[in-house]
PDB file of N, CA and C in Angstrom:
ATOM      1  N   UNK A   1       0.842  -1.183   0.000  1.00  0.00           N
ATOM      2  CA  UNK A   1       0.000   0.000   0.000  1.00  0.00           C
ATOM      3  C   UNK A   1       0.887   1.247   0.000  1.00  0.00           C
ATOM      4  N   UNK A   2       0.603   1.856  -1.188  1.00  0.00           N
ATOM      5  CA  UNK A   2       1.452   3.587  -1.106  1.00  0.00           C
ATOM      6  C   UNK A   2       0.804   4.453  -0.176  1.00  0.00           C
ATOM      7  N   UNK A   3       1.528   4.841   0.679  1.00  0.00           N
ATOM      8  CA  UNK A   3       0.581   6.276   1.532  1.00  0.00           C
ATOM      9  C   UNK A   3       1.107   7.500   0.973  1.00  0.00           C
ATOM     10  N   UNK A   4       0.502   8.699   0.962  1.00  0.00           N
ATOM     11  CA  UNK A   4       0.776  10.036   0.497  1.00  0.00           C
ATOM     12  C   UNK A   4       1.070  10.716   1.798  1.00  0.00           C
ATOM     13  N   UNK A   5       2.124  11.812   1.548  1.00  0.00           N
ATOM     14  CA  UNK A   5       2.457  12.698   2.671  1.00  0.00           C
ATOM     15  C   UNK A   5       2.251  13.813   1.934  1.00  0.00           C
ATOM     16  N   UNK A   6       2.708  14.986   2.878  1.00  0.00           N
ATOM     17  CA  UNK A   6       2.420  16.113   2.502  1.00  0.00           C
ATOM     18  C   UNK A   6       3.703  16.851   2.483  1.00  0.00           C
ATOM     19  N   UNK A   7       3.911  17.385   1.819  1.00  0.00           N
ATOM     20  CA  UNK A   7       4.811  18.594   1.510  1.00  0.00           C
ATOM     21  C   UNK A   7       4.787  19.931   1.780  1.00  0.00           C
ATOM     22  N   UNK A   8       5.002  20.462   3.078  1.00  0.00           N
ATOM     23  CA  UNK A   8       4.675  21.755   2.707  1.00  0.00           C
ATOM     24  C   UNK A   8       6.282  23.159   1.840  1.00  0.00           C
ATOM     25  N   UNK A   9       6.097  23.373   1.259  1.00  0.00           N
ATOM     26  CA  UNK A   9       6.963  24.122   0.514  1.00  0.00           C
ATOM     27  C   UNK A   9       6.974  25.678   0.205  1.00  0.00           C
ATOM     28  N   UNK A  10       7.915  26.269   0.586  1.00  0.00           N
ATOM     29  CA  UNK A  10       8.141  27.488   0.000  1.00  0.00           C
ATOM     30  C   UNK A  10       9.547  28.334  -0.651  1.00  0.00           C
ATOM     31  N   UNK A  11       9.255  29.273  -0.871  1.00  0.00           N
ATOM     32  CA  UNK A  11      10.390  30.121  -1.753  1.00  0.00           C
ATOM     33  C   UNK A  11      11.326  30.900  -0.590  1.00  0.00           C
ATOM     34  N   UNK A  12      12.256  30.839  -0.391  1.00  0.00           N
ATOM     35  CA  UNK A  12      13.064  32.163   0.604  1.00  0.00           C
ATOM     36  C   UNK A  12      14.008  32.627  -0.303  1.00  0.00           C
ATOM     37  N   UNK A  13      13.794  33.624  -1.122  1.00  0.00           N
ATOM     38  CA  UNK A  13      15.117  34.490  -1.807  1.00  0.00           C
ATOM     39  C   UNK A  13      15.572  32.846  -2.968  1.00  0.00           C
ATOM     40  N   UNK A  14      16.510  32.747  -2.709  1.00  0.00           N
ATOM     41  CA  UNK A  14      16.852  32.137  -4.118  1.00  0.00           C
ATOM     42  C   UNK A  14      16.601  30.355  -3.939  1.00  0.00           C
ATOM     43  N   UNK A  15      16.621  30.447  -2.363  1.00  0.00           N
ATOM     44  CA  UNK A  15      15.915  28.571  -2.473  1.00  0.00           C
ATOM     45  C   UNK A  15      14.405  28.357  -2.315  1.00  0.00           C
ATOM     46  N   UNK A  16      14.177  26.983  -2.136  1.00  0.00           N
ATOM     47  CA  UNK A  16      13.247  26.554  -1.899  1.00  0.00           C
ATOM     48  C   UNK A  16      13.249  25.665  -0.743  1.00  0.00           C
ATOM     49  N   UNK A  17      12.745  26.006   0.090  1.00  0.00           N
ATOM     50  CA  UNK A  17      12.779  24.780   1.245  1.00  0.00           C
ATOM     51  C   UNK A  17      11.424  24.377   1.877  1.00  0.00           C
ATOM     52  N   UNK A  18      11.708  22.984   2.215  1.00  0.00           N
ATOM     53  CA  UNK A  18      10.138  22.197   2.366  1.00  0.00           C
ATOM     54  C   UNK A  18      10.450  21.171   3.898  1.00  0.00           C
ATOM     55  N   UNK A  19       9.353  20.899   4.008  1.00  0.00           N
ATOM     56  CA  UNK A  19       9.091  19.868   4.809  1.00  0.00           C
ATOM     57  C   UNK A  19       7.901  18.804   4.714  1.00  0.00           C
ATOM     58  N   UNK A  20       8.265  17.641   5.388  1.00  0.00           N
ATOM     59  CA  UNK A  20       6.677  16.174   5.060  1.00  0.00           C
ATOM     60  C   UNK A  20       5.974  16.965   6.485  1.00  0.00           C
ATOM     61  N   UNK A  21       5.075  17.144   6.788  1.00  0.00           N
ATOM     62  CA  UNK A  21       3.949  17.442   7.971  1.00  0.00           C
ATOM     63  C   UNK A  21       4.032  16.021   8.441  1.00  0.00           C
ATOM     64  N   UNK A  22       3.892  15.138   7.863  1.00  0.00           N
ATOM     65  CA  UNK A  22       4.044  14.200   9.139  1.00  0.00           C
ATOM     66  C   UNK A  22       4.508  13.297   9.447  1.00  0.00           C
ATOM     67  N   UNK A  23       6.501  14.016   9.211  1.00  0.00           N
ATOM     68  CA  UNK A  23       7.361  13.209   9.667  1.00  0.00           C
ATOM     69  C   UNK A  23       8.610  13.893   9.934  1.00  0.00           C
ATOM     70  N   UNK A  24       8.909  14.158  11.419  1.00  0.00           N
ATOM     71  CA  UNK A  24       9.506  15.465  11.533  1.00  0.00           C
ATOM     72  C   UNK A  24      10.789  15.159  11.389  1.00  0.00           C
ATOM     73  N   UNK A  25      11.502  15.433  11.343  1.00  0.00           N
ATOM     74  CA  UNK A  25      13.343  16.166  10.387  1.00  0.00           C
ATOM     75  C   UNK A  25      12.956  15.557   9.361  1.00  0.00           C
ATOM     76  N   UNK A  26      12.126  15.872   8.553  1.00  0.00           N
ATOM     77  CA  UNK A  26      12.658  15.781   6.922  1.00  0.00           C
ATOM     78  C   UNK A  26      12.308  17.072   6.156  1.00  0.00           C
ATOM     79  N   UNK A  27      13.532  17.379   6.061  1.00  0.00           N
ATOM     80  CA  UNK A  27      13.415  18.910   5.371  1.00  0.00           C
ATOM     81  C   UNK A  27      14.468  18.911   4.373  1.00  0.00           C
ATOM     82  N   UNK A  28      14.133  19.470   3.753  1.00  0.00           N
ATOM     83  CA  UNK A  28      15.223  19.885   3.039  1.00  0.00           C
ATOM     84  C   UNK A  28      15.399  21.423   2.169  1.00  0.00           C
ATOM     85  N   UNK A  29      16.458  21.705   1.696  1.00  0.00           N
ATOM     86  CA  UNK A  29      16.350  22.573   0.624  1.00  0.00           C
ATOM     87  C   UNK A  29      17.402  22.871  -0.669  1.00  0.00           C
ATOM     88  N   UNK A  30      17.022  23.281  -1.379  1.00  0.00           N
ATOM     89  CA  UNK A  30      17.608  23.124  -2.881  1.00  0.00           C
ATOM     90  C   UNK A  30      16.725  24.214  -4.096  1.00  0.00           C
ATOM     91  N   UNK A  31      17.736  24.237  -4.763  1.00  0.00           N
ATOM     92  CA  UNK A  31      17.790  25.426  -5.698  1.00  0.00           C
ATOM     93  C   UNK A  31      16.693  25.836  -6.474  1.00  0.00           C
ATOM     94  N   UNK A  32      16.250  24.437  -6.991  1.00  0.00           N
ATOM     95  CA  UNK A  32      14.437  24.561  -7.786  1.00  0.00           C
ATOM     96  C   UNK A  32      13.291  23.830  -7.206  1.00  0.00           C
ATOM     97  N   UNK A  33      12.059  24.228  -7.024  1.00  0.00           N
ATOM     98  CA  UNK A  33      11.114  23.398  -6.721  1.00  0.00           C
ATOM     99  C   UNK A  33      10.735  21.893  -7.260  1.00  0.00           C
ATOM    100  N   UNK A  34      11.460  21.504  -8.393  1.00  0.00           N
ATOM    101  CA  UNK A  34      11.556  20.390  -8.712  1.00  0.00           C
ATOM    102  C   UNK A  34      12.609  19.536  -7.893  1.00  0.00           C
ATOM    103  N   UNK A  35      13.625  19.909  -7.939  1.00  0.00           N
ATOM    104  CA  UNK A  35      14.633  19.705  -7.062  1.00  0.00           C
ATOM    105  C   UNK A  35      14.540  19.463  -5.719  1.00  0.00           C
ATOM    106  N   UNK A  36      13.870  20.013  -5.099  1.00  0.00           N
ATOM    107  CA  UNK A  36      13.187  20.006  -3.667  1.00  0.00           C
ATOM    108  C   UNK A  36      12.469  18.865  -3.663  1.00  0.00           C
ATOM    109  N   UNK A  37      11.706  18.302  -4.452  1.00  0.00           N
ATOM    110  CA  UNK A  37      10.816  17.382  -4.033  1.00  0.00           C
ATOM    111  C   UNK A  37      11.053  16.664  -4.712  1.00  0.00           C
ATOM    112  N   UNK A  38      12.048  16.617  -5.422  1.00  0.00           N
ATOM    113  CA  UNK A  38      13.210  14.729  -5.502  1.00  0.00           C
ATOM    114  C   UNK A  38      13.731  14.515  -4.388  1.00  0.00           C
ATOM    115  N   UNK A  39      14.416  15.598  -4.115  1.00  0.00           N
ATOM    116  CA  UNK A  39      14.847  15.135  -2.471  1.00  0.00           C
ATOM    117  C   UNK A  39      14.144  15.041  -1.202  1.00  0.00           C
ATOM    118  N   UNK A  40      13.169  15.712  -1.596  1.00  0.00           N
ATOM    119  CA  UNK A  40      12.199  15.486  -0.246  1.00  0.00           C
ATOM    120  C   UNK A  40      11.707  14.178  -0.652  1.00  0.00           C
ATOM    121  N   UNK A  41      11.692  13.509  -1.212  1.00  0.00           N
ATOM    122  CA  UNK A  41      10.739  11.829  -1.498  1.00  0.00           C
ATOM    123  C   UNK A  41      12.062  11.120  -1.153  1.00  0.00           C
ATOM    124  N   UNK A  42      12.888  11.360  -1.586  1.00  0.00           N
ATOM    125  CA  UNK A  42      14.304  10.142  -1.389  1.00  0.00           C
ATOM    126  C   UNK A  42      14.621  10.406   0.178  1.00  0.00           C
ATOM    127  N   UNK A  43      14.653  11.888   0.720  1.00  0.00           N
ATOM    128  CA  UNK A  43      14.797  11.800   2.459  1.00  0.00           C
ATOM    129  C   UNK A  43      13.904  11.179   2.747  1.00  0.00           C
ATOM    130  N   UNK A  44      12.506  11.336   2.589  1.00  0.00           N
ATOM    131  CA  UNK A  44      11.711  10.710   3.627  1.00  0.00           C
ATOM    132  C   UNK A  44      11.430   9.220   3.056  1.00  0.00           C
ATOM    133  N   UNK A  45      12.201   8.689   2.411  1.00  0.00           N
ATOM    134  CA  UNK A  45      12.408   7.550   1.737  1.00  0.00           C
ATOM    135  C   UNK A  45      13.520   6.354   2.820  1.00  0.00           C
ATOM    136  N   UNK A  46      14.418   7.417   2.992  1.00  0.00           N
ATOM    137  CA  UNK A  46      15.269   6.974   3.861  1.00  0.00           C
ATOM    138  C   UNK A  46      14.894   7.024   5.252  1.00  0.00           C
ATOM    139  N   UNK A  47      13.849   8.183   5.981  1.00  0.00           N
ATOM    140  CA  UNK A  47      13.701   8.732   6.973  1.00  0.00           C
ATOM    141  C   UNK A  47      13.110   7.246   7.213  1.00  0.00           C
ATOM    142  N   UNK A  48      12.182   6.697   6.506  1.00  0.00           N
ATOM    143  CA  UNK A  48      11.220   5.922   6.518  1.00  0.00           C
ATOM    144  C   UNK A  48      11.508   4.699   6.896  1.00  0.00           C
ATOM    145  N   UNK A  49      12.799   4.262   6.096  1.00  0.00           N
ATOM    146  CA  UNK A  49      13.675   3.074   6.614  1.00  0.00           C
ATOM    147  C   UNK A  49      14.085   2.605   7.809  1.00  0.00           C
ATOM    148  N   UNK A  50      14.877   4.088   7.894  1.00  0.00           N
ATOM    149  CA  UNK A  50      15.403   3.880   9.430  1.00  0.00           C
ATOM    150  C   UNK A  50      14.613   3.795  10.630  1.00  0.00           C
ATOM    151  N   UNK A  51      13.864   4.669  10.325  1.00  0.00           N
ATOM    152  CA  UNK A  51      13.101   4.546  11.388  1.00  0.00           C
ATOM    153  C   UNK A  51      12.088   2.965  11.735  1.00  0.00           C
ATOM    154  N   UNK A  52      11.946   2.384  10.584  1.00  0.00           N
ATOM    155  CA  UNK A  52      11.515   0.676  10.380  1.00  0.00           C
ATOM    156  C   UNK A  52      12.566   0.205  11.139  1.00  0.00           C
ATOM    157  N   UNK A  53      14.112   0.137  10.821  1.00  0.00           N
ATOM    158  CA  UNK A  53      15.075  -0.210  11.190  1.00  0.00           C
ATOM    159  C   UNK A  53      15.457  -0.504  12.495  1.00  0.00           C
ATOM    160  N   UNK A  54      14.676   0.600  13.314  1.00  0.00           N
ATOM    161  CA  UNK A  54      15.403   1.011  14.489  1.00  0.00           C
ATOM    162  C   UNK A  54      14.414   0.294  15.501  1.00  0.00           C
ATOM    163  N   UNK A  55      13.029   0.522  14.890  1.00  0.00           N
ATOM    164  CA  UNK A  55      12.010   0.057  15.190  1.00  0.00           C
ATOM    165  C   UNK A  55      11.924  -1.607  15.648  1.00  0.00           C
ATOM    166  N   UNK A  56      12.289  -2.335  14.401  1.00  0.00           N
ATOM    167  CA  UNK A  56      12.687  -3.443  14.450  1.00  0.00           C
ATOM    168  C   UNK A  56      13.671  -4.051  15.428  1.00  0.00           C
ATOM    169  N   UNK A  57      14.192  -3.342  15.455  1.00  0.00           N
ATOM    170  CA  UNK A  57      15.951  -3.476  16.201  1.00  0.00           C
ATOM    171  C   UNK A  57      15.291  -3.724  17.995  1.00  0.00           C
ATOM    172  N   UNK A  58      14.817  -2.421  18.071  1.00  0.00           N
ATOM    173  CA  UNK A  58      14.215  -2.600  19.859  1.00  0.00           C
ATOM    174  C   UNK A  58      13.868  -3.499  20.095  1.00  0.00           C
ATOM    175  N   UNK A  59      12.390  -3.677  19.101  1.00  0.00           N
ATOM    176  CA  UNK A  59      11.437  -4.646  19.293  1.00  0.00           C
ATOM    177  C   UNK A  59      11.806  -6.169  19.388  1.00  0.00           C
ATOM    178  N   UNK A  60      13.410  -6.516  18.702  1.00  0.00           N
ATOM    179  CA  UNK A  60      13.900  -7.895  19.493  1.00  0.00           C
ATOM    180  C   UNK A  60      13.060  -8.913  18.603  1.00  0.00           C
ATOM    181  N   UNK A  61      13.026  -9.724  18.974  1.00  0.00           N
ATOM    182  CA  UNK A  61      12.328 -11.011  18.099  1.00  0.00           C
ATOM    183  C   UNK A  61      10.791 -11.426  19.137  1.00  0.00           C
ATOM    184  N   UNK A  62      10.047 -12.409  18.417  1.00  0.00           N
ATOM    185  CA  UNK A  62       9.253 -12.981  18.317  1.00  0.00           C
ATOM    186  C   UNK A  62       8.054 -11.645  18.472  1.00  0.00           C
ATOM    187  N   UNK A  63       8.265 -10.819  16.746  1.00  0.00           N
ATOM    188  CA  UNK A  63       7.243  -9.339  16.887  1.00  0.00           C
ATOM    189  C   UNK A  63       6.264  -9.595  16.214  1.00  0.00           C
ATOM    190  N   UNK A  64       5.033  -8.972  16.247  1.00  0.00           N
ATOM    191  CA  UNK A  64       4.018  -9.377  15.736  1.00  0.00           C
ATOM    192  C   UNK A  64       4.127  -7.855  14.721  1.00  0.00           C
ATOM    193  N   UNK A  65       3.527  -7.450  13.539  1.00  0.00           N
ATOM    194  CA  UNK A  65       3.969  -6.385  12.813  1.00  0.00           C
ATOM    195  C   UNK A  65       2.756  -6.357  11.817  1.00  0.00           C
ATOM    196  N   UNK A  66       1.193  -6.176  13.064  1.00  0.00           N
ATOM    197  CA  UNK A  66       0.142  -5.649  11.876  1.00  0.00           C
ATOM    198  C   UNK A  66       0.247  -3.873  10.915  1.00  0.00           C
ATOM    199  N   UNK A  67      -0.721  -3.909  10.440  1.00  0.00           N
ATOM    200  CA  UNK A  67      -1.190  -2.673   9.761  1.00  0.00           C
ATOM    201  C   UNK A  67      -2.168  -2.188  10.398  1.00  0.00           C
ATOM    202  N   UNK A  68      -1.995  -0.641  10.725  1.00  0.00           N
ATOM    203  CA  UNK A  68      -2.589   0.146  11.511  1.00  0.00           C
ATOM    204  C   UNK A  68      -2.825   1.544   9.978  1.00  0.00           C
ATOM    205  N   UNK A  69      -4.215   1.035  10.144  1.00  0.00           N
ATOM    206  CA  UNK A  69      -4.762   2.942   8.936  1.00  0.00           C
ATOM    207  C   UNK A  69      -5.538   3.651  10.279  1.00  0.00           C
ATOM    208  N   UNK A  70      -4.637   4.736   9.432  1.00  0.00           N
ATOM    209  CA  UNK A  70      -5.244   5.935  10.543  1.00  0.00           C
ATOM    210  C   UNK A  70      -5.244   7.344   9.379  1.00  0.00           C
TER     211      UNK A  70
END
């Protein structure tokens, strides 16, 4: 299942810098608005991982790992 995030984005003088609303340190910024939100999908691409990663890691073995929609 793909989920959608949100982007919020704006202009400051010659960059563009953004953030996902709901997934906090992923920000970034870069020169064009296209640009911005290649990298904002590949950070929170990674953000996304690790945080599975780490997740996993605590949680130790014998985990149970349903799906929660909210």
């Amino acid at each position: 299942m793909e989920r959608v995030y949100t982007a919020v984005i704006k202009q400051d003088g010659d960059w563009w810098i953004g953030w996902i609303e709901e997934i906090p340190g992923v920000n970034c910024q870069e020169a064009s608005r296209e640009k911005l939100l290649e990298t904002l999908r590949i950070t929170l691409q990674e953000a996304l991982e690790l945080n599975r990663e780490v997740a996993l890691t605590a949680a130790g073995e014998d985990v149970s790992i349903p799906p929660i929609k909210g």
